[in-house]
Protein backbone atom coordinates (compact mmCIF):
# COMPACT_ATOMS: atom_id res chain seq x y z
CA UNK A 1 22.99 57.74 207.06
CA UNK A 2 22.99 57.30 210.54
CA UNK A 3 26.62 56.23 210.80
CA UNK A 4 28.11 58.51 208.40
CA UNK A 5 26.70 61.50 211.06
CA UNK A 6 27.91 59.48 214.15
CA UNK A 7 31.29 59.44 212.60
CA UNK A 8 31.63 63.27 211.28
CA UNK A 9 30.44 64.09 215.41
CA UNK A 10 33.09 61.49 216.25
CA UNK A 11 35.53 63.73 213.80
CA UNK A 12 34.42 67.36 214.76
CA UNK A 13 34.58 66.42 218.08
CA UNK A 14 38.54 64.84 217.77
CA UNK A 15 38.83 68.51 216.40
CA UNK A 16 37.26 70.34 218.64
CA UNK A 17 39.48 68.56 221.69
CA UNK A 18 42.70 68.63 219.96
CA UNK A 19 42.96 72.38 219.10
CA UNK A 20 43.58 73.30 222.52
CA UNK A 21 46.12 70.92 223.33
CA UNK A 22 47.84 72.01 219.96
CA UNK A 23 47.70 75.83 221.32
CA UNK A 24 48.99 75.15 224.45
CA UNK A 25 51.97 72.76 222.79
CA UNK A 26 52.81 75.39 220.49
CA UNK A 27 52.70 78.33 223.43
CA UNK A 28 53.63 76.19 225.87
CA UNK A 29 56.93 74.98 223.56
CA UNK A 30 57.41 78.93 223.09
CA UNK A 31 56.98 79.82 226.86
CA UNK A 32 59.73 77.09 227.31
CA UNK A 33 62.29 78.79 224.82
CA UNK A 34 61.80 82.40 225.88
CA UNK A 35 62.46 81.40 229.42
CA UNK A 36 65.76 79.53 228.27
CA UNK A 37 66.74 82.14 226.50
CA UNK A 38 66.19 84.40 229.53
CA UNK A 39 68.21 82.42 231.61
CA UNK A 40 70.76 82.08 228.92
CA UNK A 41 70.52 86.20 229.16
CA UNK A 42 71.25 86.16 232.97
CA UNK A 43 74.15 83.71 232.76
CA UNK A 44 76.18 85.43 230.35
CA UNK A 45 75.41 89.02 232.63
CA UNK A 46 76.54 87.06 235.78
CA UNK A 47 79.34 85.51 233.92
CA UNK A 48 80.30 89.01 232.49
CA UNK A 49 80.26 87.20 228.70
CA UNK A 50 78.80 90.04 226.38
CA UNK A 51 79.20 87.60 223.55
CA UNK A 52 76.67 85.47 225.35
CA UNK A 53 73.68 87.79 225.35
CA UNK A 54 74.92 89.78 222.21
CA UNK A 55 72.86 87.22 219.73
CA UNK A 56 70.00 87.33 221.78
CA UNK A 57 69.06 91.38 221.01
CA UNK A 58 68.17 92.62 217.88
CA UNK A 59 70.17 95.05 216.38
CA UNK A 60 67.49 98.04 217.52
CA UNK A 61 67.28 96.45 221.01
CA UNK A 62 66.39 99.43 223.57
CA UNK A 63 66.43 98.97 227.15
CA UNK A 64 65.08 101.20 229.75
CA UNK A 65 66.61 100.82 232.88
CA UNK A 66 65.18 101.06 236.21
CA UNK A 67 66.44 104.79 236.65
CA UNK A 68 64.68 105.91 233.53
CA UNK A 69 67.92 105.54 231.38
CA UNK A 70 67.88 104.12 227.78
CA UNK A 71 70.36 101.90 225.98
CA UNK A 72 70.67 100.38 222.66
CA UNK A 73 72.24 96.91 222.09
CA UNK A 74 76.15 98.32 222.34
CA UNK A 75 75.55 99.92 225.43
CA UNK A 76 73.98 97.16 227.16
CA UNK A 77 76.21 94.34 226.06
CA UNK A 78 79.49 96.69 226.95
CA UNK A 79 78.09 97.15 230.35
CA UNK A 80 77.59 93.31 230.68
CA UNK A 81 81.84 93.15 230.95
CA UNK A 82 82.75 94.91 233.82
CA UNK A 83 79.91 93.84 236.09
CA UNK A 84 80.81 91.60 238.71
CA UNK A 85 78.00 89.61 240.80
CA UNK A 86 77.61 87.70 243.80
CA UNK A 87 74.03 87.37 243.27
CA UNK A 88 72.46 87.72 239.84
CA UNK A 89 69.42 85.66 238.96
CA UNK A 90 65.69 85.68 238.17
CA UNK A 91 62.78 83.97 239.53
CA UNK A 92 59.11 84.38 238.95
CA UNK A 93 59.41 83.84 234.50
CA UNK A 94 56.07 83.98 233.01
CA UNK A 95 55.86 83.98 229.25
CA UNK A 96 53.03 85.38 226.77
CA UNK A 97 52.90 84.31 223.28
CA UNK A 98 51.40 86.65 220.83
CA UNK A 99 52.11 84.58 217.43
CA UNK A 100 55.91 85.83 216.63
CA UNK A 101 55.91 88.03 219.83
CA UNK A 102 56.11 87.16 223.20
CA UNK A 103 56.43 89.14 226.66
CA UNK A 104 58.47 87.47 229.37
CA UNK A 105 57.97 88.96 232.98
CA UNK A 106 60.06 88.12 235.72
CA UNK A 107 61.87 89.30 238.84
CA UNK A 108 65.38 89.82 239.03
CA UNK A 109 67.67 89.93 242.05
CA UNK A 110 71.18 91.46 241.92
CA UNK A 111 73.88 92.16 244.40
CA UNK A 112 77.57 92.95 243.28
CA UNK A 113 79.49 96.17 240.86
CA UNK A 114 78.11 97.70 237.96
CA UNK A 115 80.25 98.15 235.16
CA UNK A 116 81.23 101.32 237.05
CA UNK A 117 82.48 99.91 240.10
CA UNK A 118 79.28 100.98 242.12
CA UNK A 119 77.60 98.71 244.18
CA UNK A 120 74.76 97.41 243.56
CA UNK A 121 72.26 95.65 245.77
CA UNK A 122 68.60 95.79 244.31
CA UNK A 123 65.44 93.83 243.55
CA UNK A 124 63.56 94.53 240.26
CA UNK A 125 60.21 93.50 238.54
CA UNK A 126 61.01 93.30 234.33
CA UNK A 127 59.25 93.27 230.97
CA UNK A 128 61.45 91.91 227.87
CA UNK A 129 59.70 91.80 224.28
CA UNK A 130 60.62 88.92 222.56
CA UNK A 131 60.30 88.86 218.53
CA UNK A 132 60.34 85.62 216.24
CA UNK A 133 62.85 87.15 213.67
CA UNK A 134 62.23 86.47 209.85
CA UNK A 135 65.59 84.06 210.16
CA UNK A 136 63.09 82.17 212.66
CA UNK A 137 65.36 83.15 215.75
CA UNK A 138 63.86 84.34 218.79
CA UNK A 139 65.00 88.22 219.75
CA UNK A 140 64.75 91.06 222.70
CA UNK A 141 63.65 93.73 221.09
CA UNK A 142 62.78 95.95 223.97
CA UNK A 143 63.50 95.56 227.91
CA UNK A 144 61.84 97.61 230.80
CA UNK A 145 62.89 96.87 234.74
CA UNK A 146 61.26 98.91 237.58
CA UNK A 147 62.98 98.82 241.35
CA UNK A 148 60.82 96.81 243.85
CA UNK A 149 60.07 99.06 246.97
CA UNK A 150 60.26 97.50 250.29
């Protein structure tokens, strides 16, 4: 009797210790992809390749940009080709997993044209909402940047 209760410790115990570690592999292995993705998003901007960051918004992707405009999908990826950077890249990724959503934070630093031919030199703080489509794929569905005062 005494051994059968020393082992089922022994067992809830191996239990007990292994369900974090298999949380933070599975958020952890989540955080990792988000972030790729993210940096996948930021090469294809800098790169001006729309067909880059197309696949990574949903089809009802809305983006509010740091003037208080909002864009669907189309509109952002369309603006992604006549862009042209010296500086575009982010820094500062942190990643939230929420089961089949997760928020990515981040700053972003960008110096160069808009798609207009208007300079840009800023520094912004963002929020992108990342879904876990039904196909399994991993999807912006919303993105929010603010301008960092200095």
């Amino acid at each position: 009797m005494k051994k059968t209760s020393v082992w089922l410790v022994l067992a809830l115990m191996s239990l007990v210790i292994a369900a974090p570690a298999k949380e933070k592999m599975m958020g952890g292995g989540v955080a990792q992809a988000i972030t790729a993705l993210e940096q996948k998003w930021v090469e294809g901007s800098k790169t001006g390749n729309p067909d880059m960051v197309a696949p990574l918004l949903a089809e009802k992707f809305i983006n509010t940009t740091s003037d208080g405009k909002v864009f669907g999908k189309g509109e952002t990826v369309s603006h992604i080709k006549g862009a042209k950077w010296e500086t575009n890249e982010i820094s500062d990724v942190k990643v939230t997993v929420f089961g089949n959503t997760a928020i990515a934070t981040g700053s972003w630093t960008g110096k160069g044209t808009d798609e207009n031919g208007k300079a840009v030199d800023t520094h912004e703080r963002w929020t992108d909402t990342w879904v876990k489509m039904p196909s399994g794929r991993w999807q912006c569905v919303a993105s929010q940047g603010s301008t960092v005062k200095m």
